[in-house]
Every structure is written in C-alpha cells, then in structure tokens.
N, C-alpha and C. Protein backbone atom coordinates (compact mmCIF):
# COMPACT_ATOMS: atom_id res chain seq x y z
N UNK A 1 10.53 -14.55 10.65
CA UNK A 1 11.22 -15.80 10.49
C UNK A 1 10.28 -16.85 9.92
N UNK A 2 11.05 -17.80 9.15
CA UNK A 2 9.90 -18.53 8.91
C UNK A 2 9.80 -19.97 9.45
N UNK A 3 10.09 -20.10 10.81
CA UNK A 3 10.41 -21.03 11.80
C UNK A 3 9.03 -21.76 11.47
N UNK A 4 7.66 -21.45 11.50
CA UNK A 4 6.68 -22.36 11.77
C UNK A 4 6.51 -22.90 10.55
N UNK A 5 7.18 -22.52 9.34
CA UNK A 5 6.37 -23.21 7.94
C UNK A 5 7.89 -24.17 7.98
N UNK A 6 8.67 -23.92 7.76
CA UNK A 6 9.36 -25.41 8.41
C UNK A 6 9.31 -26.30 9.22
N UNK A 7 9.05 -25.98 10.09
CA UNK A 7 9.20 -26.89 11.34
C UNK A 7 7.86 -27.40 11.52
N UNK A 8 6.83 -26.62 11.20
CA UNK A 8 4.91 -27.45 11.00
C UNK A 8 4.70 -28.98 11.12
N UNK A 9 5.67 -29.34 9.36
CA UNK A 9 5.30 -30.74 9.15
C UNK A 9 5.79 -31.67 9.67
N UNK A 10 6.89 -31.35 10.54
CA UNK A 10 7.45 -32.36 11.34
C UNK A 10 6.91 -33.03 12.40
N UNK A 11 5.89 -31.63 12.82
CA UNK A 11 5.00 -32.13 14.61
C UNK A 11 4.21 -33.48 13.76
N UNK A 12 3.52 -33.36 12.99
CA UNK A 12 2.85 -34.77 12.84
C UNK A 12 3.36 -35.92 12.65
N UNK A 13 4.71 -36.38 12.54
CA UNK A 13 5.55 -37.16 12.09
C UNK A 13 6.26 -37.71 14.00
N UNK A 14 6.42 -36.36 14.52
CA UNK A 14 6.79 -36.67 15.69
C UNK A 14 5.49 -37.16 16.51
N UNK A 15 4.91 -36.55 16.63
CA UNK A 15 3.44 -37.27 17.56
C UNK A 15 3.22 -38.97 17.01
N UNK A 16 3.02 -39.12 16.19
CA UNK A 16 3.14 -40.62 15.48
C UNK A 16 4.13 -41.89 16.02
N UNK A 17 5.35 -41.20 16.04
CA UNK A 17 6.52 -42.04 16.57
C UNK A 17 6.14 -42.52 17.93
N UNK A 18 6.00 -41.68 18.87
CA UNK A 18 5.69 -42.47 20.17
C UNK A 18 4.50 -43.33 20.40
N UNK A 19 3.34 -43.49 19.39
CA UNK A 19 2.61 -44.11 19.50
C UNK A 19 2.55 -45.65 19.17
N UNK A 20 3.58 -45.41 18.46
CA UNK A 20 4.03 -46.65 17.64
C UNK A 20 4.58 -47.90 18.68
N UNK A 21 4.83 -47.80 19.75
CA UNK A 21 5.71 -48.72 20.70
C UNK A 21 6.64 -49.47 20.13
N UNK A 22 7.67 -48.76 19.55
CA UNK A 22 8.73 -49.90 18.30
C UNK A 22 10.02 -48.94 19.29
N UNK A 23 9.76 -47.99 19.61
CA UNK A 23 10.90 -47.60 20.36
C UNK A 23 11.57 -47.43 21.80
N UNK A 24 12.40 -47.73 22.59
CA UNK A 24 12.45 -47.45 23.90
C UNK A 24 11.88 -46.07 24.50
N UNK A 25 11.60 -46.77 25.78
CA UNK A 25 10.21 -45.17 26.54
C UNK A 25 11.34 -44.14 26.79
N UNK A 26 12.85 -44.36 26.77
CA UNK A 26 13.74 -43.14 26.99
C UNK A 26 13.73 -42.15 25.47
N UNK A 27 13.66 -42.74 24.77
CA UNK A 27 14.02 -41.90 23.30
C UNK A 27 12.23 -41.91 23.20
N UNK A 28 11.22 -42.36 23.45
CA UNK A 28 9.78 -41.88 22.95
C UNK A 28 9.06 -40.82 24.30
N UNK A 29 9.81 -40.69 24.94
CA UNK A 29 9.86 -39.47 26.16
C UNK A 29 10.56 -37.90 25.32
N UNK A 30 12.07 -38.34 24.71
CA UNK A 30 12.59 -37.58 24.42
C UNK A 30 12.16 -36.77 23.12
N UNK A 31 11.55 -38.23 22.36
CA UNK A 31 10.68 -37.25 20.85
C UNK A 31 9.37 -36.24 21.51
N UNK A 32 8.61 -36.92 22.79
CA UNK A 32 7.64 -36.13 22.84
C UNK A 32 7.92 -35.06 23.43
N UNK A 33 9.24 -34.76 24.26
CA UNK A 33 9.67 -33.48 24.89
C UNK A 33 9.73 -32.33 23.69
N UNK A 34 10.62 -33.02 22.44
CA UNK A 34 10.94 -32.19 20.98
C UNK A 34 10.01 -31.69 20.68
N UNK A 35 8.47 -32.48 20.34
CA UNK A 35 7.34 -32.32 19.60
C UNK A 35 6.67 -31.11 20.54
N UNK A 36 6.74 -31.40 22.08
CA UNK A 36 6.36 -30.20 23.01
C UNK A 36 7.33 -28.84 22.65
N UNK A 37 8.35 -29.02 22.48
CA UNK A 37 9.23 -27.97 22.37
C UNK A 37 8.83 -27.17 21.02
N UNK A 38 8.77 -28.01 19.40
CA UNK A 38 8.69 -26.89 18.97
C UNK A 38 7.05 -26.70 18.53
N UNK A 39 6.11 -27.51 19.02
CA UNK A 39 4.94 -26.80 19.19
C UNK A 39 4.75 -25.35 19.86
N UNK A 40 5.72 -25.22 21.01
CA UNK A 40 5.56 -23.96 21.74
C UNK A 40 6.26 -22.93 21.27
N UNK A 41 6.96 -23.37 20.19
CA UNK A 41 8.31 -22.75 19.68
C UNK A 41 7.33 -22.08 18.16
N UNK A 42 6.57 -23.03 17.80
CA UNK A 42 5.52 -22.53 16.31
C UNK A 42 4.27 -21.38 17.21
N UNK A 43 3.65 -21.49 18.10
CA UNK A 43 2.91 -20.50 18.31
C UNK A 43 3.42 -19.35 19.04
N UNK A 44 4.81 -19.39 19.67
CA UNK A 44 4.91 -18.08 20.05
C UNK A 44 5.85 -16.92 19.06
N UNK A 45 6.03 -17.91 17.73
CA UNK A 45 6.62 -16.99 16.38
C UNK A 45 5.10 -16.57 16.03
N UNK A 46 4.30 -17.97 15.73
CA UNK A 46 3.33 -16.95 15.04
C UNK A 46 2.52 -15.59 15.56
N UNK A 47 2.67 -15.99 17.43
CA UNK A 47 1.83 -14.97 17.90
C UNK A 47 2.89 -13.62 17.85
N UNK A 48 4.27 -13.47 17.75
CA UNK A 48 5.37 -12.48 17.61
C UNK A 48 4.97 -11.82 16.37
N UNK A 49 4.83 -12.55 15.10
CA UNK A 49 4.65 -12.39 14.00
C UNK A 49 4.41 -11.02 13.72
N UNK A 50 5.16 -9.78 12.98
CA UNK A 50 3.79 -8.73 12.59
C UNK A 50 4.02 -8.25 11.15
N UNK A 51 2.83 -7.77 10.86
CA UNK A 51 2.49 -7.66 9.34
C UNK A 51 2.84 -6.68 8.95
N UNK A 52 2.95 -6.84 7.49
CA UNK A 52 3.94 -5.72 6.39
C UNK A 52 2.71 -4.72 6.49
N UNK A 53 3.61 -3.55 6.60
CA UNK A 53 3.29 -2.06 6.59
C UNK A 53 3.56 -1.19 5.51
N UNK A 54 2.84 -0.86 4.61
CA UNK A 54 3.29 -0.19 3.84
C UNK A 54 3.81 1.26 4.24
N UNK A 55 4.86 1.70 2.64
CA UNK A 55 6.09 3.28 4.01
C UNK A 55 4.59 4.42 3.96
N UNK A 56 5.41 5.24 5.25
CA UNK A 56 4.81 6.46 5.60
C UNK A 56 5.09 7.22 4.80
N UNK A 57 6.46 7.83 4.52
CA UNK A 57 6.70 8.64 3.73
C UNK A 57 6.45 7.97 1.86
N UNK A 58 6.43 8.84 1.32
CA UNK A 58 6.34 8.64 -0.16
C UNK A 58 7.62 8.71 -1.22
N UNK A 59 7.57 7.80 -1.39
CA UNK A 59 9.13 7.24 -2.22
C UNK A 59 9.33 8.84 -3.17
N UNK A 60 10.82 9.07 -2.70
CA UNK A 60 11.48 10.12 -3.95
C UNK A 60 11.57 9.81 -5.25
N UNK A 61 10.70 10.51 -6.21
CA UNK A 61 10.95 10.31 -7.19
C UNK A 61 12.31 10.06 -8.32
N UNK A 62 11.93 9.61 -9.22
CA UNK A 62 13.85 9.64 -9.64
C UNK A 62 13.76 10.90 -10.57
N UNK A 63 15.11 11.10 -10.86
CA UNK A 63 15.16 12.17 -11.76
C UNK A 63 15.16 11.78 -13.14
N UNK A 64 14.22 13.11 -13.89
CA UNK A 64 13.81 13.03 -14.61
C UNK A 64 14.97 13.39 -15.99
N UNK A 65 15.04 12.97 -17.33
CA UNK A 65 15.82 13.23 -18.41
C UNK A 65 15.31 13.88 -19.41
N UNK A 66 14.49 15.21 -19.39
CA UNK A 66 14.03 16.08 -20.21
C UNK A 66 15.07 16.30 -21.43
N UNK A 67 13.96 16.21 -22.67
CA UNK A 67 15.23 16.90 -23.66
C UNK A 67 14.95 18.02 -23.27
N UNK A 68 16.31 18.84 -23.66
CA UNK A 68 16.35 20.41 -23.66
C UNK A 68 16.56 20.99 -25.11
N UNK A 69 15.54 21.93 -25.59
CA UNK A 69 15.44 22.04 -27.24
C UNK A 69 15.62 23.49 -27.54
N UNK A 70 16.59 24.11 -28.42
CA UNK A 70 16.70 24.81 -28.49
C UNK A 70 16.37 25.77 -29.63
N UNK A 71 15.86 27.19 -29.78
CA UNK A 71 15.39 27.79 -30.76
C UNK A 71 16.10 28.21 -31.54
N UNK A 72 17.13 28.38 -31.52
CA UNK A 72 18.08 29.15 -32.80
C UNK A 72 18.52 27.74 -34.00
C-alpha cells in the first residue's frame, strides 16, 4: 500500500497547527490525536512492508514461428 508516501507530508503540517495557539484546545487536542494516529499508522505499514521477489519458477517460453521449407 502506499499509505506512508501519502499520508508522510501531512504529519508536518499537523504537528505545526497545534503549536500555533490560533485554535481552540478541543480541535488542537483532536489534530494531535490525528497526527498520533497516522504516525502509528506510517510505521506499522512500513514495518508490514515486504519486498519484491523475483518468480521461482522460470517464465514459459512463447511459441516459436519457424518457417517450414520444403525440398521438392
């Protein structure tokens, strides 16, 4: 998924807001609950995360279009 490369640039935007004191402590409680939420929400995708595997088996070839030539 690509939950953490979206959601990344937002944590710094949210941490910011509550520092600001321009907003009531009920809604700058509630941004920092969000900013907690998907901080925990970005490291336990990335730690889920797992990496491309190339296949075991070996791809079937396709079939081939030989001319067929004849002697007479």
């Amino acid at each position: 998924m690509s939950f953490p490369e979206v959601f990344s640039p937002f944590l710094s935007v949210l941490e910011t807001i509550p520092k600001q004191n321009a907003l009531p402590e009920a809604l700058q409680s509630l941004i920092t609950h969000v900013a907690g939420y998907i901080t925990e929400r970005v490291i336990e995708h990335e730690r889920l995360r797992q990496h491309l595997h190339m296949r075991v088996s070996k791809p079937v070839p396709l079939k081939g279009f030989n001319p067929r030539f004849e002697e007479k």
